[in-house]
PDB file of N, CA and C in Angstrom:
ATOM      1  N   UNK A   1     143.017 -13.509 178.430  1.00  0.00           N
ATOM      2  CA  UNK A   1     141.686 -14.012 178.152  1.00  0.00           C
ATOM      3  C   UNK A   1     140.718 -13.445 179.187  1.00  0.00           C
ATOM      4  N   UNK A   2     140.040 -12.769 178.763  1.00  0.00           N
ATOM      5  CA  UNK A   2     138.903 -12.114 179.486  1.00  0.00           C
ATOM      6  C   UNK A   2     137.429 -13.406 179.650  1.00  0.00           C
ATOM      7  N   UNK A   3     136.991 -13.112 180.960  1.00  0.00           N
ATOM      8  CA  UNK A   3     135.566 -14.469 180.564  1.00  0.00           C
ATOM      9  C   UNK A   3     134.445 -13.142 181.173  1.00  0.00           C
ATOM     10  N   UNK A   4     133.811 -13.979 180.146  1.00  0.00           N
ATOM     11  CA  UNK A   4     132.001 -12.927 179.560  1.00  0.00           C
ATOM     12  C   UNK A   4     131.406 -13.704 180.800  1.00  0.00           C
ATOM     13  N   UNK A   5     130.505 -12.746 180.771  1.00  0.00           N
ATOM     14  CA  UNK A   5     128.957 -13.629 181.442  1.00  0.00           C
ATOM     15  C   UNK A   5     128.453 -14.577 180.602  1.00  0.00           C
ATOM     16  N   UNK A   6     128.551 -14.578 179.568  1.00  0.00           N
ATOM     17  CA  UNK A   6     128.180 -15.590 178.995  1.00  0.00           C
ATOM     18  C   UNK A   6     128.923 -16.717 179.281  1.00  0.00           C
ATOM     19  N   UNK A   7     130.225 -17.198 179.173  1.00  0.00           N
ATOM     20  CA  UNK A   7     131.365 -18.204 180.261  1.00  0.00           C
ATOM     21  C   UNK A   7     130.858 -18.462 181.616  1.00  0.00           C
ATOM     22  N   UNK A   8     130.172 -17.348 182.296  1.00  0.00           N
ATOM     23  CA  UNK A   8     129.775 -17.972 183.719  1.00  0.00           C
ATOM     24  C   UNK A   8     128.610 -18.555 183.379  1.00  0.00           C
ATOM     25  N   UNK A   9     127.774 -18.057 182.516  1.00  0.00           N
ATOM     26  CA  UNK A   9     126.549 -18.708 182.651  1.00  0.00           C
ATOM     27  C   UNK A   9     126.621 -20.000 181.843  1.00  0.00           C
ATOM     28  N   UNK A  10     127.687 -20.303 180.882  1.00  0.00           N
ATOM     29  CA  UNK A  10     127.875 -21.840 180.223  1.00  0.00           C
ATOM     30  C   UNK A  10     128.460 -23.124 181.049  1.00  0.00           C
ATOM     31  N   UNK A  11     129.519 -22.438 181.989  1.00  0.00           N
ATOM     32  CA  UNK A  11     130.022 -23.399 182.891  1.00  0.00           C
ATOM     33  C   UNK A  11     128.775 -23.264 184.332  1.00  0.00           C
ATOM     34  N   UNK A  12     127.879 -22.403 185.002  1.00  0.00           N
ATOM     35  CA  UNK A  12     126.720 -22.706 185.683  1.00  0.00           C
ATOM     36  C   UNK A  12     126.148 -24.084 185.067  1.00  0.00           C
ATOM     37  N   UNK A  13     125.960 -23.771 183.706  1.00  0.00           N
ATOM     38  CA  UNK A  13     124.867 -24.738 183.071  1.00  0.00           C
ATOM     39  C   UNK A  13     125.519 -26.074 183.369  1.00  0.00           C
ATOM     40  N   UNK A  14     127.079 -26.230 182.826  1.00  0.00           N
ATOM     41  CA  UNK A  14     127.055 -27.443 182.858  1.00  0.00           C
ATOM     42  C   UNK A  14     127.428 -28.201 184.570  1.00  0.00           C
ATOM     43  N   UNK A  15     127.491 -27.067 185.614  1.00  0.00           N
ATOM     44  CA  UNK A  15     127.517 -27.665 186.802  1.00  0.00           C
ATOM     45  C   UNK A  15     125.910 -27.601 187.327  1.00  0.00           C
ATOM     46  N   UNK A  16     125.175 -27.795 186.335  1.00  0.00           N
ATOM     47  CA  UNK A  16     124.045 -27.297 186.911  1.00  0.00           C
ATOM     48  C   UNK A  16     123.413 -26.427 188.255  1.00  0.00           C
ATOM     49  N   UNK A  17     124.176 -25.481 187.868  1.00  0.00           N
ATOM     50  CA  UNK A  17     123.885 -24.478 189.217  1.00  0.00           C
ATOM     51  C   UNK A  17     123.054 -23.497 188.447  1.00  0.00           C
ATOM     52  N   UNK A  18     121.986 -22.912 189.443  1.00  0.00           N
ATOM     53  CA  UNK A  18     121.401 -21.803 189.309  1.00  0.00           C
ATOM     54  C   UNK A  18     121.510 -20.314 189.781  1.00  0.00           C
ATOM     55  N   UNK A  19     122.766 -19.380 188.851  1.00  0.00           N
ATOM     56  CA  UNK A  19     123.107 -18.300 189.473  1.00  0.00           C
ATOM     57  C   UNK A  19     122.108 -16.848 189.033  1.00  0.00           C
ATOM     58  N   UNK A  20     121.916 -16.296 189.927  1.00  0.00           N
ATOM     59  CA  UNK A  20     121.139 -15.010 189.941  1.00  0.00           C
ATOM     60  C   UNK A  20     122.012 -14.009 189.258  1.00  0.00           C
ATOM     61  N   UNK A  21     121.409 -13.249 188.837  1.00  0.00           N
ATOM     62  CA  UNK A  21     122.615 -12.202 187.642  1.00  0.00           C
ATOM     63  C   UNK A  21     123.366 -11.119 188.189  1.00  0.00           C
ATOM     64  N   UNK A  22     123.203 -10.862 189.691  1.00  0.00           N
ATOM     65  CA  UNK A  22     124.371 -10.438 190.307  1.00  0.00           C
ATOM     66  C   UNK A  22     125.345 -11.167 190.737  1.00  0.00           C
ATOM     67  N   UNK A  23     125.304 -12.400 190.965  1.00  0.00           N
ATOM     68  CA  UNK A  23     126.014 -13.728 190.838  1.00  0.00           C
ATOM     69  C   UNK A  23     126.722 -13.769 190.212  1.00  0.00           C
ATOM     70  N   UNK A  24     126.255 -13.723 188.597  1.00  0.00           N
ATOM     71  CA  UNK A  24     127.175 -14.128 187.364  1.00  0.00           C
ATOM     72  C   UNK A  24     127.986 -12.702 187.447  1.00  0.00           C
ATOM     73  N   UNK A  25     127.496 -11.660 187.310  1.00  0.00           N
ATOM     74  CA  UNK A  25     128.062 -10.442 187.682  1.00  0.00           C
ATOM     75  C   UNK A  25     129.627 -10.376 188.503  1.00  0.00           C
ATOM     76  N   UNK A  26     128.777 -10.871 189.840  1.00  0.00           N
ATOM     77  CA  UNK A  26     130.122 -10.959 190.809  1.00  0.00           C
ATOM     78  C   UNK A  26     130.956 -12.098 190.391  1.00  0.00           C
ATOM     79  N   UNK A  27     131.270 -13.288 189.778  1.00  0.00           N
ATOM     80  CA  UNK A  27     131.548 -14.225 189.691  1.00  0.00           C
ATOM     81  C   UNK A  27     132.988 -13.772 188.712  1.00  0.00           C
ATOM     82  N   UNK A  28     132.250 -13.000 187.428  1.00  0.00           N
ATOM     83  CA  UNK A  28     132.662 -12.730 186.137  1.00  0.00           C
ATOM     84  C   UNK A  28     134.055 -11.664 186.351  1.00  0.00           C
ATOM     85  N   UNK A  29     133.417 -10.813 187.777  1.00  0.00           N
ATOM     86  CA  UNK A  29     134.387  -9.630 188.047  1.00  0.00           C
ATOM     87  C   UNK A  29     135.672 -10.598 188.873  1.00  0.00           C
ATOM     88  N   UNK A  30     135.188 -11.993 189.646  1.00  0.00           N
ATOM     89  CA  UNK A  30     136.690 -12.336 190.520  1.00  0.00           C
ATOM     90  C   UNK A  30     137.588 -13.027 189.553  1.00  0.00           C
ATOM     91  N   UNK A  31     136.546 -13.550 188.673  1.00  0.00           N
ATOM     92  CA  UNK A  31     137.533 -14.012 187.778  1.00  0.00           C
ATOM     93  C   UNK A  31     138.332 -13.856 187.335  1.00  0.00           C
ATOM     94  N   UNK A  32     137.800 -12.877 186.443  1.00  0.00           N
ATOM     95  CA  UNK A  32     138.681 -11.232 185.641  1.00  0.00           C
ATOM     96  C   UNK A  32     139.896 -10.769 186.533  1.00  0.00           C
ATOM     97  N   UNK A  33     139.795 -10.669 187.713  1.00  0.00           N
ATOM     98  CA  UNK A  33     140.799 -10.188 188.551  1.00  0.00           C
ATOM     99  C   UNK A  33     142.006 -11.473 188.854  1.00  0.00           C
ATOM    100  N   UNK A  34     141.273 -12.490 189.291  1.00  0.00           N
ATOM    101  CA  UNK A  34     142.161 -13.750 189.210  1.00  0.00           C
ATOM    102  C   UNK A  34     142.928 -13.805 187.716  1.00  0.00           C
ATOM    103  N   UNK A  35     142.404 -13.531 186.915  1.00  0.00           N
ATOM    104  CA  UNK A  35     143.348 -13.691 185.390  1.00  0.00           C
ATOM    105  C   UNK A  35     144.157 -13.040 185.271  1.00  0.00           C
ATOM    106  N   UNK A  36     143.742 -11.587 185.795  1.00  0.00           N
ATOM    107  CA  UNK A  36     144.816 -10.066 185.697  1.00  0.00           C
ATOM    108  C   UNK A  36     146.231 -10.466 186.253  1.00  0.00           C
ATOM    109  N   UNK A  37     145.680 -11.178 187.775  1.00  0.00           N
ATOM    110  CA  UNK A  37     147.167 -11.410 188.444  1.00  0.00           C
ATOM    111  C   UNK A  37     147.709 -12.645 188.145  1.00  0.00           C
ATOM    112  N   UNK A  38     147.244 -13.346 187.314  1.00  0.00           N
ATOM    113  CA  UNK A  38     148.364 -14.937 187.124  1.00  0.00           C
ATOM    114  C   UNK A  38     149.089 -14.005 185.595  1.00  0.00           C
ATOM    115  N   UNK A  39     148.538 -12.903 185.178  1.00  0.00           N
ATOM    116  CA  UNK A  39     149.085 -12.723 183.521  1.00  0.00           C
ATOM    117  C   UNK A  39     149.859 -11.315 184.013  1.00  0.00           C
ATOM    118  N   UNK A  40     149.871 -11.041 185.558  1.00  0.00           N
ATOM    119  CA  UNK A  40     151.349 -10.279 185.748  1.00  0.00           C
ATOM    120  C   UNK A  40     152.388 -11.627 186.341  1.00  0.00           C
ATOM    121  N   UNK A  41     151.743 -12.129 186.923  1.00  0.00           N
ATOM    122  CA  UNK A  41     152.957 -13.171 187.375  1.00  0.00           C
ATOM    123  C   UNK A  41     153.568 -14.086 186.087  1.00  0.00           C
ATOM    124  N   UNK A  42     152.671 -14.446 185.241  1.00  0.00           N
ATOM    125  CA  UNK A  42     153.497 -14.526 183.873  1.00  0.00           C
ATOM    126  C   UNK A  42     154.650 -14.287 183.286  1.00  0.00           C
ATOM    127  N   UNK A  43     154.565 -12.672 183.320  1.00  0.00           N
ATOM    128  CA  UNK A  43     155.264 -11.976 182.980  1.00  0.00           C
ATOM    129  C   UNK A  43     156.998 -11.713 183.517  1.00  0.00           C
ATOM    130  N   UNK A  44     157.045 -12.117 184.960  1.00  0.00           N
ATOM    131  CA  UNK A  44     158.053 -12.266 186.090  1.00  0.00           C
ATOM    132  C   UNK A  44     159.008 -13.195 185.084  1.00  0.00           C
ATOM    133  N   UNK A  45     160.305 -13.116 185.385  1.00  0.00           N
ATOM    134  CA  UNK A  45     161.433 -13.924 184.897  1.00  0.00           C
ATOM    135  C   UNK A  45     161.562 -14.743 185.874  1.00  0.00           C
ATOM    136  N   UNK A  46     161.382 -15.649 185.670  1.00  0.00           N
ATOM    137  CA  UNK A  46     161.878 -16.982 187.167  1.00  0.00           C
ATOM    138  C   UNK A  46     162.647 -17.985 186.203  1.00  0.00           C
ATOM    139  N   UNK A  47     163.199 -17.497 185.250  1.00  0.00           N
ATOM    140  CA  UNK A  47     164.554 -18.425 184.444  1.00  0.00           C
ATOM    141  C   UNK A  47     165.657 -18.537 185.626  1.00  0.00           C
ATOM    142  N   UNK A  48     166.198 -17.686 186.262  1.00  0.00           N
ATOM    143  CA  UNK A  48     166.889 -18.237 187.320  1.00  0.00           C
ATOM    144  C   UNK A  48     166.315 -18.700 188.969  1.00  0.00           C
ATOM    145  N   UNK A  49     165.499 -19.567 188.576  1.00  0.00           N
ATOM    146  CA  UNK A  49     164.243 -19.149 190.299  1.00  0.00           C
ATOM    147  C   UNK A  49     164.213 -21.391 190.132  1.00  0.00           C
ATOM    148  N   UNK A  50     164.860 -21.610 191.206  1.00  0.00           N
ATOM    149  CA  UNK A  50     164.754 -23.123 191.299  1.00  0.00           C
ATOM    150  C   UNK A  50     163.376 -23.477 191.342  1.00  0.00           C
ATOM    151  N   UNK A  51     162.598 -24.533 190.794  1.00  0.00           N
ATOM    152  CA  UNK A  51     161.159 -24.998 191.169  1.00  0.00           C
ATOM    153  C   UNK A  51     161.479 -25.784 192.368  1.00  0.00           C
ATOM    154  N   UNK A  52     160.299 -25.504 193.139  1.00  0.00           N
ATOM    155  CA  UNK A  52     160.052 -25.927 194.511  1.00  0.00           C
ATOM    156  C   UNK A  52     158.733 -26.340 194.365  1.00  0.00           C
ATOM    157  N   UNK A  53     158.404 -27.180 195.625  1.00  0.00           N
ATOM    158  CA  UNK A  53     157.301 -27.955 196.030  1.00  0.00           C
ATOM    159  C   UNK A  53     156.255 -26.814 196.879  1.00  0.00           C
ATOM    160  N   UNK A  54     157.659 -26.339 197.959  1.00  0.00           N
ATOM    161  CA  UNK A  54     156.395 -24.932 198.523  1.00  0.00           C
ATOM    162  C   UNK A  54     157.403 -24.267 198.835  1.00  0.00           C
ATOM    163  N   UNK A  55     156.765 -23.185 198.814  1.00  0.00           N
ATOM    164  CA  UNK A  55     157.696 -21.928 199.078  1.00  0.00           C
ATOM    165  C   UNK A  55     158.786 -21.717 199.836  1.00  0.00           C
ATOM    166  N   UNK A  56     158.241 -22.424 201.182  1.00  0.00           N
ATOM    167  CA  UNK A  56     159.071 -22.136 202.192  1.00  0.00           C
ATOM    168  C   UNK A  56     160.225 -23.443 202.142  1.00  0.00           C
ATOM    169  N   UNK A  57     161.063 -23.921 202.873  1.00  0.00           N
ATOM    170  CA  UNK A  57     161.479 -25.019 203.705  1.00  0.00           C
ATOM    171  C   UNK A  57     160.705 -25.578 204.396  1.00  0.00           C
ATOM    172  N   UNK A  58     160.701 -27.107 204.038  1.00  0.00           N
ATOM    173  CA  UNK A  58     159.543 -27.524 205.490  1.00  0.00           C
ATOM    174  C   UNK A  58     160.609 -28.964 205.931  1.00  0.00           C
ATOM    175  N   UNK A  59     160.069 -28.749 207.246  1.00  0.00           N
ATOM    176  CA  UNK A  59     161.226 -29.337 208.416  1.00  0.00           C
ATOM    177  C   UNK A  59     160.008 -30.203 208.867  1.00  0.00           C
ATOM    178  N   UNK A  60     160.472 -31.389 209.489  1.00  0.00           N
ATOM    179  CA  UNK A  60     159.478 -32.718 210.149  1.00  0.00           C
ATOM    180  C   UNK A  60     159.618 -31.941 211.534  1.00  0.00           C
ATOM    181  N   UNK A  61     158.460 -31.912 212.323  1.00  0.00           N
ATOM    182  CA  UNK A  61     158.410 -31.409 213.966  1.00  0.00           C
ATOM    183  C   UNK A  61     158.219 -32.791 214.342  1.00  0.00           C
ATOM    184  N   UNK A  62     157.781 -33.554 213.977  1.00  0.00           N
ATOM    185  CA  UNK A  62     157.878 -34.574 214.777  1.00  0.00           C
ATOM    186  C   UNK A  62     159.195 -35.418 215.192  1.00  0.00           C
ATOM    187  N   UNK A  63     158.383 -36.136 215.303  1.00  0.00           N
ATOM    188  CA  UNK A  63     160.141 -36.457 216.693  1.00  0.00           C
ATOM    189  C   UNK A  63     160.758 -37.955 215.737  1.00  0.00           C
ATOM    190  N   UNK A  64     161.599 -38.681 215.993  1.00  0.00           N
ATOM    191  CA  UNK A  64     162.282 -39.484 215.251  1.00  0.00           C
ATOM    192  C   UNK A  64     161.507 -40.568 215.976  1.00  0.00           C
ATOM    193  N   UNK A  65     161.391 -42.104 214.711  1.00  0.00           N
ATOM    194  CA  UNK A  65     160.567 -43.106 215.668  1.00  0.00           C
ATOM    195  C   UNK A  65     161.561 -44.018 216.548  1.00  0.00           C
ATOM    196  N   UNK A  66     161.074 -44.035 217.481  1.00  0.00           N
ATOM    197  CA  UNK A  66     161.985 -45.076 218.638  1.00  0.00           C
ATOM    198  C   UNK A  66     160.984 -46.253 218.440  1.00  0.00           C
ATOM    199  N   UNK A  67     161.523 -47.515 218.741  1.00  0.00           N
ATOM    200  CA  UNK A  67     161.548 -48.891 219.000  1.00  0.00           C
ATOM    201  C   UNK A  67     161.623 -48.691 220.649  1.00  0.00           C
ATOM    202  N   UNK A  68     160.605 -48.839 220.954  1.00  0.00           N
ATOM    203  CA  UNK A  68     160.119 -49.263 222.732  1.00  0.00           C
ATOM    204  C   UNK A  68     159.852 -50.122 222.695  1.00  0.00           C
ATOM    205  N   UNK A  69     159.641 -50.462 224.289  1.00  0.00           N
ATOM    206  CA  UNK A  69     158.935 -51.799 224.870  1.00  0.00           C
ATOM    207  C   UNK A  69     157.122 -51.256 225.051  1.00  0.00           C
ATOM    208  N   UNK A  70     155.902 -51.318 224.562  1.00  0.00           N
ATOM    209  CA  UNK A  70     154.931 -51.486 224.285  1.00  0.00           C
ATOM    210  C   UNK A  70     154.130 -51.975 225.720  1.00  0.00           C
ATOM    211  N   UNK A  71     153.270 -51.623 225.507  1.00  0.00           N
ATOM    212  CA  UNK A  71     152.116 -52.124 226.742  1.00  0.00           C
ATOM    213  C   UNK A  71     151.460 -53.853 226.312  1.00  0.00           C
ATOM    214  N   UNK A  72     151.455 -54.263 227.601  1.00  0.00           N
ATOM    215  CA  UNK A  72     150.958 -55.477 227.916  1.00  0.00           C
ATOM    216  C   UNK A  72     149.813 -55.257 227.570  1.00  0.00           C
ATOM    217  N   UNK A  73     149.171 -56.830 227.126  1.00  0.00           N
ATOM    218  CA  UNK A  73     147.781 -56.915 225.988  1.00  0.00           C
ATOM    219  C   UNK A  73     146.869 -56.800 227.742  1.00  0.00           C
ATOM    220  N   UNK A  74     147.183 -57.352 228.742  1.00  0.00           N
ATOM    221  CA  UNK A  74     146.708 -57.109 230.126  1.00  0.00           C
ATOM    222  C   UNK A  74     146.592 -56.033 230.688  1.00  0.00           C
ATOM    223  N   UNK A  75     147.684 -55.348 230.332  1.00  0.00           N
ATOM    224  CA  UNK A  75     147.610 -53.563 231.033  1.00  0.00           C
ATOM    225  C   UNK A  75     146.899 -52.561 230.040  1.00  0.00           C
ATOM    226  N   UNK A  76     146.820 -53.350 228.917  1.00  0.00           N
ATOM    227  CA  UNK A  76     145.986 -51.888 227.790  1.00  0.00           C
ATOM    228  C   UNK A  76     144.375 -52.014 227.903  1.00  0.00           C
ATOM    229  N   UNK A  77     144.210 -53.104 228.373  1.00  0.00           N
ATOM    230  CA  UNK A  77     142.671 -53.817 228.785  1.00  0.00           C
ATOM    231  C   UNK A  77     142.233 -53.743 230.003  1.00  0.00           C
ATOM    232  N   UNK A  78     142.818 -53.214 230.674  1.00  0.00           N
ATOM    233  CA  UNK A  78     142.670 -53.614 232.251  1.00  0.00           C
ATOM    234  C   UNK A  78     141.243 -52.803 232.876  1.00  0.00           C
ATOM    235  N   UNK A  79     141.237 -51.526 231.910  1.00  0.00           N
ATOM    236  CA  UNK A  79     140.033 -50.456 232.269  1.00  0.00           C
ATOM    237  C   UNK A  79     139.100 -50.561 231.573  1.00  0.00           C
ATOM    238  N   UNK A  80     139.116 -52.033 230.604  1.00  0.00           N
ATOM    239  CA  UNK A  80     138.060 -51.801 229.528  1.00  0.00           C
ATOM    240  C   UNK A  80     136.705 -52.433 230.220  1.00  0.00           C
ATOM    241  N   UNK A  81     135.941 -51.849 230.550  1.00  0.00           N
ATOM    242  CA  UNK A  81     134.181 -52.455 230.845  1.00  0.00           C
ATOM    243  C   UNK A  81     134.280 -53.686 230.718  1.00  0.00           C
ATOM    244  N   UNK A  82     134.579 -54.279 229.511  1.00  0.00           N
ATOM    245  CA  UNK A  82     134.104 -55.436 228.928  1.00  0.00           C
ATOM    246  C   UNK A  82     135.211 -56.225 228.207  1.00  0.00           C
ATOM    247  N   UNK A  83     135.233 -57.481 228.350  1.00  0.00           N
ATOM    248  CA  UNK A  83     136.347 -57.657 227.587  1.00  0.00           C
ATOM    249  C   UNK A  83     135.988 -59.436 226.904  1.00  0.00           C
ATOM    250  N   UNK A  84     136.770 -59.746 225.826  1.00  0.00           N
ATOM    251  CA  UNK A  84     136.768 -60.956 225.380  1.00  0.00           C
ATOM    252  C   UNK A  84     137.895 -61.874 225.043  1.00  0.00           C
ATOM    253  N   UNK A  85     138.755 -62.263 226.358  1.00  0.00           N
ATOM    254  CA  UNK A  85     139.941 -62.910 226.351  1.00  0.00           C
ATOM    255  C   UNK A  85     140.659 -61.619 226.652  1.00  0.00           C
ATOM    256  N   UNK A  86     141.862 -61.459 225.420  1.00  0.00           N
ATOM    257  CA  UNK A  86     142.309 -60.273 225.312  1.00  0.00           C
ATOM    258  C   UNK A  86     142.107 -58.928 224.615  1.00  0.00           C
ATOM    259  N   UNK A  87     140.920 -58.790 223.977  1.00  0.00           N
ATOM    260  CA  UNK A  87     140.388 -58.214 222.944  1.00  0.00           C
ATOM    261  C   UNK A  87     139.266 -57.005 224.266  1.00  0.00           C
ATOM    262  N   UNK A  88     138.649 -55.626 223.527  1.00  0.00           N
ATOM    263  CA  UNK A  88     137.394 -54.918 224.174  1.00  0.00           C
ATOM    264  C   UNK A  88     136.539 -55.601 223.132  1.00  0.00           C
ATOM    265  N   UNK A  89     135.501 -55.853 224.143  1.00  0.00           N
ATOM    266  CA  UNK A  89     133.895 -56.316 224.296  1.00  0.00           C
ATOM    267  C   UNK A  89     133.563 -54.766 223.984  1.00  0.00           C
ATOM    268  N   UNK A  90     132.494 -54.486 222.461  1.00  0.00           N
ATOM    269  CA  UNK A  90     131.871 -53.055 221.931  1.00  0.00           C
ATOM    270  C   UNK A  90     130.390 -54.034 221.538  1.00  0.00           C
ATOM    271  N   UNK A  91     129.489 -53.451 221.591  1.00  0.00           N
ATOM    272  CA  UNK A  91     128.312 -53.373 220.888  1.00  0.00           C
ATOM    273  C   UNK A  91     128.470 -53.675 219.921  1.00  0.00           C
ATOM    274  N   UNK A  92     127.649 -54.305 218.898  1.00  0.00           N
ATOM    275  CA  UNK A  92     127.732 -54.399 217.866  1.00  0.00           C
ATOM    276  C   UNK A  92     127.214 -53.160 216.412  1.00  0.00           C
ATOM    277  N   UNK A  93     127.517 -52.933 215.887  1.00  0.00           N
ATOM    278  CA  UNK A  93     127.365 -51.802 215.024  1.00  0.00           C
ATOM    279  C   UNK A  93     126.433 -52.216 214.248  1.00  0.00           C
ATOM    280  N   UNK A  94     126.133 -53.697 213.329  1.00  0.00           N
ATOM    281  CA  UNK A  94     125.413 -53.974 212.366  1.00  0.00           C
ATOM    282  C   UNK A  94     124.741 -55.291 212.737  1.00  0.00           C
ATOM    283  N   UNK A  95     123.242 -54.908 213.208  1.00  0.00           N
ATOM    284  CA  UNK A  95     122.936 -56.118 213.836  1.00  0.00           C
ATOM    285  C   UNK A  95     122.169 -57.096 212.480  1.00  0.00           C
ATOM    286  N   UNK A  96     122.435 -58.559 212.137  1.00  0.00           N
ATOM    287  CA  UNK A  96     121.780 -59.293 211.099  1.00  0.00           C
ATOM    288  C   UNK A  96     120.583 -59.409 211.520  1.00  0.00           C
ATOM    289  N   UNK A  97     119.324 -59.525 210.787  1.00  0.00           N
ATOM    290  CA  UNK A  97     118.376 -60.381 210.879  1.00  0.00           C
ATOM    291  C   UNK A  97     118.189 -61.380 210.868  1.00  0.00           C
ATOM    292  N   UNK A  98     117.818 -62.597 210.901  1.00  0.00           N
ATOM    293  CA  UNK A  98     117.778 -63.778 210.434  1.00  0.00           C
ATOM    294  C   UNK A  98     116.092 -63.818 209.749  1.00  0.00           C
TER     295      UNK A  98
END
């Protein structure tokens, strides 16, 4: 399937974009090229080719979760400016009117 300028300029319309006609021009030519290569890859036999998620193998880098002992509600607060019991004292973000 080949797409016309006329295709770029119907789908412009309905994204309402305004393209200049070297635009539709250039637009019409990546297309065309994007189609060329999904209709050779088409063509490829992958009857024996397992489906995968991604290409490669993907491995977790992160590290496994451990169960620690956690910081004191006293020691995680200790540097905070401001505080309210055990909680940080912040500004308020949304002040009401009355």
């Amino acid at each position: 399937m080949k797409i016309t300028d006329e295709t770029i300029k119907y789908v412009a319309h309905l994204a309402r974009l305004e393209l200049e006609e070297k635009e539709i021009g250039l637009y019409t030519n990546q297309l065309n090229s994007i189609l060329d290569y999904m209709e050779k890859l088409n063509k490829l036999d992958t009857s024996n080719i397992e489906p995968t998620s991604h290409p490669i193998a993907l491995e977790c880098v992160l590290r496994e979760d451990e169960v620690k002992e956690s910081f004191s509600v006293e020691k995680s607060t200790q540097n905070a400016p401001e505080r309210i019991g055990s909680f940080f004292k912040v500004p308020p973000i949304i002040e009401i009117e009355d």
